[in-house]
N, C-alpha and C. Protein backbone atom coordinates (compact mmCIF):
# COMPACT_ATOMS: atom_id res chain seq x y z
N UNK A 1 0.85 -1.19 0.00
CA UNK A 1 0.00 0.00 0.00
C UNK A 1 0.89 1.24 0.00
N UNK A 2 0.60 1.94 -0.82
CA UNK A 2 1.51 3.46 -0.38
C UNK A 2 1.45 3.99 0.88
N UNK A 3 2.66 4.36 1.02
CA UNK A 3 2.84 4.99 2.47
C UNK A 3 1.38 6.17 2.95
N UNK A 4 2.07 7.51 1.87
CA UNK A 4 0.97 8.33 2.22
C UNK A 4 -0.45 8.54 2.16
N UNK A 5 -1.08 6.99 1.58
CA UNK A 5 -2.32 6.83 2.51
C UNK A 5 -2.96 6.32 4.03
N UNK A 6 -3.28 6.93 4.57
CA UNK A 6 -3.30 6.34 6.10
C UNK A 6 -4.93 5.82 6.51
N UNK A 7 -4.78 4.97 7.24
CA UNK A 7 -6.49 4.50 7.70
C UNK A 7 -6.67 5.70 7.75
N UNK A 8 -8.77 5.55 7.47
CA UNK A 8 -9.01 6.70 7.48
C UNK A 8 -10.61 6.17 8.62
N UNK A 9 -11.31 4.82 8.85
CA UNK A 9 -11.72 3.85 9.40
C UNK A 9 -11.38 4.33 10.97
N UNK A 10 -12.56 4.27 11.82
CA UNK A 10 -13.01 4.80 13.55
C UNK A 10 -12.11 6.03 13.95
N UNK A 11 -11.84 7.01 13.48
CA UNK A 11 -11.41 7.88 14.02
C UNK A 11 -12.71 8.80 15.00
N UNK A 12 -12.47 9.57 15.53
CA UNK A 12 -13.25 10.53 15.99
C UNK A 12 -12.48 12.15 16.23
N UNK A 13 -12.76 12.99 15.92
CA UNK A 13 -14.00 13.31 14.82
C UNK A 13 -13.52 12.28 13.52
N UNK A 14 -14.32 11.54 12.93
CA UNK A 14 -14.77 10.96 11.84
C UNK A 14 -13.51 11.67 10.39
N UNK A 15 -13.23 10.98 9.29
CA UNK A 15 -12.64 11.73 8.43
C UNK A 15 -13.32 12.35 7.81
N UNK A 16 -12.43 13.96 7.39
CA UNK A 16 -12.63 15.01 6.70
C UNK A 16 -13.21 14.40 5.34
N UNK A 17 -13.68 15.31 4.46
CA UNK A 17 -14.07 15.38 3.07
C UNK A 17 -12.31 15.30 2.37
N UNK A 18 -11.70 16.36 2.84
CA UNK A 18 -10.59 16.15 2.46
C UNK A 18 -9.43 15.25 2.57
N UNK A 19 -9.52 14.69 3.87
CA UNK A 19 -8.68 13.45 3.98
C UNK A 19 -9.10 12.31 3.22
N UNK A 20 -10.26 12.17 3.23
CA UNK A 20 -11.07 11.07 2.20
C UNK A 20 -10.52 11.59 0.77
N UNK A 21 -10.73 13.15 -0.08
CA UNK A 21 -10.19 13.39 -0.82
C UNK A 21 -8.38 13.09 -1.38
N UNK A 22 -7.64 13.28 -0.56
CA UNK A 22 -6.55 13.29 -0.38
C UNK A 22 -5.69 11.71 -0.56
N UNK A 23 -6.38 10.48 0.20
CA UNK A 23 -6.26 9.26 0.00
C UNK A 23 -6.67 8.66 -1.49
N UNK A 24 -7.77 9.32 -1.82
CA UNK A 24 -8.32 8.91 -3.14
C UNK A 24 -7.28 9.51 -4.55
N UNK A 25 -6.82 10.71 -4.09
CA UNK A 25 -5.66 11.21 -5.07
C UNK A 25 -4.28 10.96 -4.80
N UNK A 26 -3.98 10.07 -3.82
CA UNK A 26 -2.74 9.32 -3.72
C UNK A 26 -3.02 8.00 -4.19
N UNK A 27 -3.91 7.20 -4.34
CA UNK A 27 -4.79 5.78 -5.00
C UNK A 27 -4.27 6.24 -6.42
N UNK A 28 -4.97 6.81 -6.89
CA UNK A 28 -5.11 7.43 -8.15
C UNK A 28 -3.66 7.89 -8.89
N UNK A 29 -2.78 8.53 -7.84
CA UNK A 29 -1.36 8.77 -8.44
C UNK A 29 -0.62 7.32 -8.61
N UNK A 30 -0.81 6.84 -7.72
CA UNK A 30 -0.11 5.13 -7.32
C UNK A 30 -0.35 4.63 -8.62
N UNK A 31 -1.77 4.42 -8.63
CA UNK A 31 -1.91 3.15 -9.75
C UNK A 31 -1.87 3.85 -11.38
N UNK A 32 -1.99 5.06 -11.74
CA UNK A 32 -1.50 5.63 -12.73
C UNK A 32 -0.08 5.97 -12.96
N UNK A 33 0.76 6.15 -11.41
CA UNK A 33 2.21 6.29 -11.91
C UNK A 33 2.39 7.52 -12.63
N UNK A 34 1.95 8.48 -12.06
CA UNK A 34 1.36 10.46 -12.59
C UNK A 34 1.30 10.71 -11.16
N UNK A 35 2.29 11.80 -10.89
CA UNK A 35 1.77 12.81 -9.60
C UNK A 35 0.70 13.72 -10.77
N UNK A 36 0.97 14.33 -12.17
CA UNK A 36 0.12 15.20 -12.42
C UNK A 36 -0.12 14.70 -14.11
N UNK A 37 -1.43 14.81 -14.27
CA UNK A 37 -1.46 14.00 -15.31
C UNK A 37 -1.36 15.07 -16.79
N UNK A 38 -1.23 14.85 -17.63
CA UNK A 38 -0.89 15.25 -18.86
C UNK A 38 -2.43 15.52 -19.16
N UNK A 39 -2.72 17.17 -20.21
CA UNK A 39 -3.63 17.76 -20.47
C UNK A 39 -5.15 16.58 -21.07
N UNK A 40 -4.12 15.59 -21.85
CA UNK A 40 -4.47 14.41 -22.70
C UNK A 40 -5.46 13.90 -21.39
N UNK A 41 -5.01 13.53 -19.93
CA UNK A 41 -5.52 12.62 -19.21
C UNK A 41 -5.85 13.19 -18.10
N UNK A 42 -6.03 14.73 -17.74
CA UNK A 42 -6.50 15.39 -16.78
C UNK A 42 -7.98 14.44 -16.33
N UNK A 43 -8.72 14.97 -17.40
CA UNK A 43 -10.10 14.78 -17.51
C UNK A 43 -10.64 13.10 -16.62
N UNK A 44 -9.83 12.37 -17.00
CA UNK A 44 -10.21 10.93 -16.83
C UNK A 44 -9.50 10.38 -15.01
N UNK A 45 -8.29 11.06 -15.02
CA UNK A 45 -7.27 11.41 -13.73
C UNK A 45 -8.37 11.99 -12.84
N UNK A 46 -9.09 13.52 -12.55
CA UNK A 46 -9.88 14.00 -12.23
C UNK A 46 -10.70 13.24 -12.03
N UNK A 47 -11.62 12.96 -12.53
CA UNK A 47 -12.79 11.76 -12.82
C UNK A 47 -12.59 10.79 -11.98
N UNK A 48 -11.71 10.30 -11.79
CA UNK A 48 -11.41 8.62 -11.10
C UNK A 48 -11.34 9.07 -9.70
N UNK A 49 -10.57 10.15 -9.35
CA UNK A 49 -10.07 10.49 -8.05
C UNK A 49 -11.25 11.28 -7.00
N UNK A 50 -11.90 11.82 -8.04
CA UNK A 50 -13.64 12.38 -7.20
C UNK A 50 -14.64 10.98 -7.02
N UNK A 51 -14.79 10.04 -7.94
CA UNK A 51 -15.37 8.89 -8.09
C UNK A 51 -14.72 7.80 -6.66
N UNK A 52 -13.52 8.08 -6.70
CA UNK A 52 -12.79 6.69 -5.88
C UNK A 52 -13.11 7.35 -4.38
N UNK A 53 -13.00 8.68 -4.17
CA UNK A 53 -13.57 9.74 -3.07
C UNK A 53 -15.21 9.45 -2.71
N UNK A 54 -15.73 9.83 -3.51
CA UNK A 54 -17.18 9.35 -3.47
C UNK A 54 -17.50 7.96 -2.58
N UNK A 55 -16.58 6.74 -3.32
CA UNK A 55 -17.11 5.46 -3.11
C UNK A 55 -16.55 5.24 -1.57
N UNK A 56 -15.26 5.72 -1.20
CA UNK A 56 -14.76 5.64 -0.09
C UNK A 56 -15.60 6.42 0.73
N UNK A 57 -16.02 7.84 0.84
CA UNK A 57 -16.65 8.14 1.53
C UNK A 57 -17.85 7.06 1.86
N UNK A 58 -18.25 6.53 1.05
CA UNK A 58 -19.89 5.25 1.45
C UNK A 58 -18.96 4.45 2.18
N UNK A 59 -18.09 4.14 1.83
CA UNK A 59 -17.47 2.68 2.59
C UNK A 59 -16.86 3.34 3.94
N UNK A 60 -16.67 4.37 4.38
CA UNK A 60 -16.40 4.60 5.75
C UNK A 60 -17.98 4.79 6.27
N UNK A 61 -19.03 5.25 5.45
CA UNK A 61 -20.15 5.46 6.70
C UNK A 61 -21.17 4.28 6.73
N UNK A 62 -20.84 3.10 6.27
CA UNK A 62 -20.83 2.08 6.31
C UNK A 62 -20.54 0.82 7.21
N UNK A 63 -19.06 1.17 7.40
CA UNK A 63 -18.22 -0.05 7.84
C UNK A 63 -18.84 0.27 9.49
N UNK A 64 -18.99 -1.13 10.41
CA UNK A 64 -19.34 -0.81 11.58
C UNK A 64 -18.22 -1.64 12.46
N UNK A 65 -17.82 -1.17 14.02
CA UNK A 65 -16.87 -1.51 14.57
C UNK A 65 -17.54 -1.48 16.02
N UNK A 66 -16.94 -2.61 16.94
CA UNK A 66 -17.08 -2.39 18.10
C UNK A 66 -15.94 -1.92 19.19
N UNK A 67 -15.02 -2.02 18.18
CA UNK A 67 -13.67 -1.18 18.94
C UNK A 67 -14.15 0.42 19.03
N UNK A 68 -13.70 0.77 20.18
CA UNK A 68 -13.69 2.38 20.67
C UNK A 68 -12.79 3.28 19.19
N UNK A 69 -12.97 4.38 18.98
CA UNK A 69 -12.73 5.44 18.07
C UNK A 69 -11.47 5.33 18.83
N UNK A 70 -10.58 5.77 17.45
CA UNK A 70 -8.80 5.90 17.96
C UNK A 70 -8.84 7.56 17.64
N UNK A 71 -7.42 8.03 18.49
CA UNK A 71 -7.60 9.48 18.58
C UNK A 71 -6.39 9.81 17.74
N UNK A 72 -6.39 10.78 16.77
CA UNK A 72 -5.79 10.78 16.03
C UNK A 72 -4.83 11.78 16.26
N UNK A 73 -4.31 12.08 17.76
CA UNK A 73 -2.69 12.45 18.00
C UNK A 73 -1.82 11.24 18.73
N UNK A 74 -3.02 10.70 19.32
CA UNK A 74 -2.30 9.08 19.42
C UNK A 74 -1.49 8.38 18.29
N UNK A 75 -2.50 8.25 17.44
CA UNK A 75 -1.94 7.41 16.78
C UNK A 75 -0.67 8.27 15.57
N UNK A 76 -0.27 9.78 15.51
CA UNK A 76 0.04 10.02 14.93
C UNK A 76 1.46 9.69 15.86
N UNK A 77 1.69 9.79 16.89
CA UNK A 77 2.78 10.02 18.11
C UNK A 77 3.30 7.96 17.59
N UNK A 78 2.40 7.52 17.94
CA UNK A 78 2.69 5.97 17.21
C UNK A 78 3.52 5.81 16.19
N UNK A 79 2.87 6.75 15.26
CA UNK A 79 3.96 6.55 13.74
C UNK A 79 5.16 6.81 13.71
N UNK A 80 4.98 8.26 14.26
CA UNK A 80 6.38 9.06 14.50
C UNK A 80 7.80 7.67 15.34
N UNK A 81 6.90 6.85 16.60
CA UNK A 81 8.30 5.81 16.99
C UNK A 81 8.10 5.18 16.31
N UNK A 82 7.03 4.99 15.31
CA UNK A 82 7.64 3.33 14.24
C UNK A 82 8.53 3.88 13.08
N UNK A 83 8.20 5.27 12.61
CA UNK A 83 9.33 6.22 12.10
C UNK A 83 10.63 5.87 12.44
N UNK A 84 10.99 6.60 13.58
CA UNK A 84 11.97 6.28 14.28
C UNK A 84 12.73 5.52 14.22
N UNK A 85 11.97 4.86 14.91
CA UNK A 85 12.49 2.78 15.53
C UNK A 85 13.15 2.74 13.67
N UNK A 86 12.64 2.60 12.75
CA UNK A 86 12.95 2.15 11.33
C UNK A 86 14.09 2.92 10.91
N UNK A 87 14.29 3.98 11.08
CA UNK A 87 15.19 5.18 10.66
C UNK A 87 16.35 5.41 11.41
N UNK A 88 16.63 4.34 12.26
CA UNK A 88 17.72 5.16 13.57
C UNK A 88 18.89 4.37 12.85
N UNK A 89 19.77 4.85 13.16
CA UNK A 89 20.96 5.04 12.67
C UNK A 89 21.73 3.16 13.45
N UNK A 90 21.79 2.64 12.13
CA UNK A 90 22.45 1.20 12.97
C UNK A 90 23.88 1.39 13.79
């Protein structure tokens, strides 16, 4: 999975329009292999990445969990030592 998409699934507050946006245009760069697409493929690039946004947004207000909502400076403080831990100097 690409790095810079992150769960977006039990947070509280719930994900943004834009974080949902944002995951869907890193999907979209990934599997096209385009950070920016050529005039030729704007149109269809665009298209996929509001569409893949759309569908994700249903599939988060959807999905149901009985685990408690994770807080999302927790879990950002998490990344940062698995960061770390991976990056430290042997």
């Amino acid at each position: 999975m690409c790095r810079n998409i992150h769960p977006l699934h039990n947070f509280e507050p719930a994900a943004t329009d834009d974080e949902v946006h944002a995951a869907a245009l890193q999907f979209v760069r990934k599997i096209s292999g385009s950070t920016k697409p050529s005039k030729a493929n704007e149109e269809a690039f665009n298209r996929a990445v509001d569409e893949i946004a759309h569908i994700s947004r249903h599939l988060l207000e959807d999905l149901v969990t009985t685990a408690p909502p994770k807080n999302r400076e927790v879990e950002a403080e998490k990344a940062k030592a698995r960061s770390a831990k991976r990056f430290a100097a042997a």
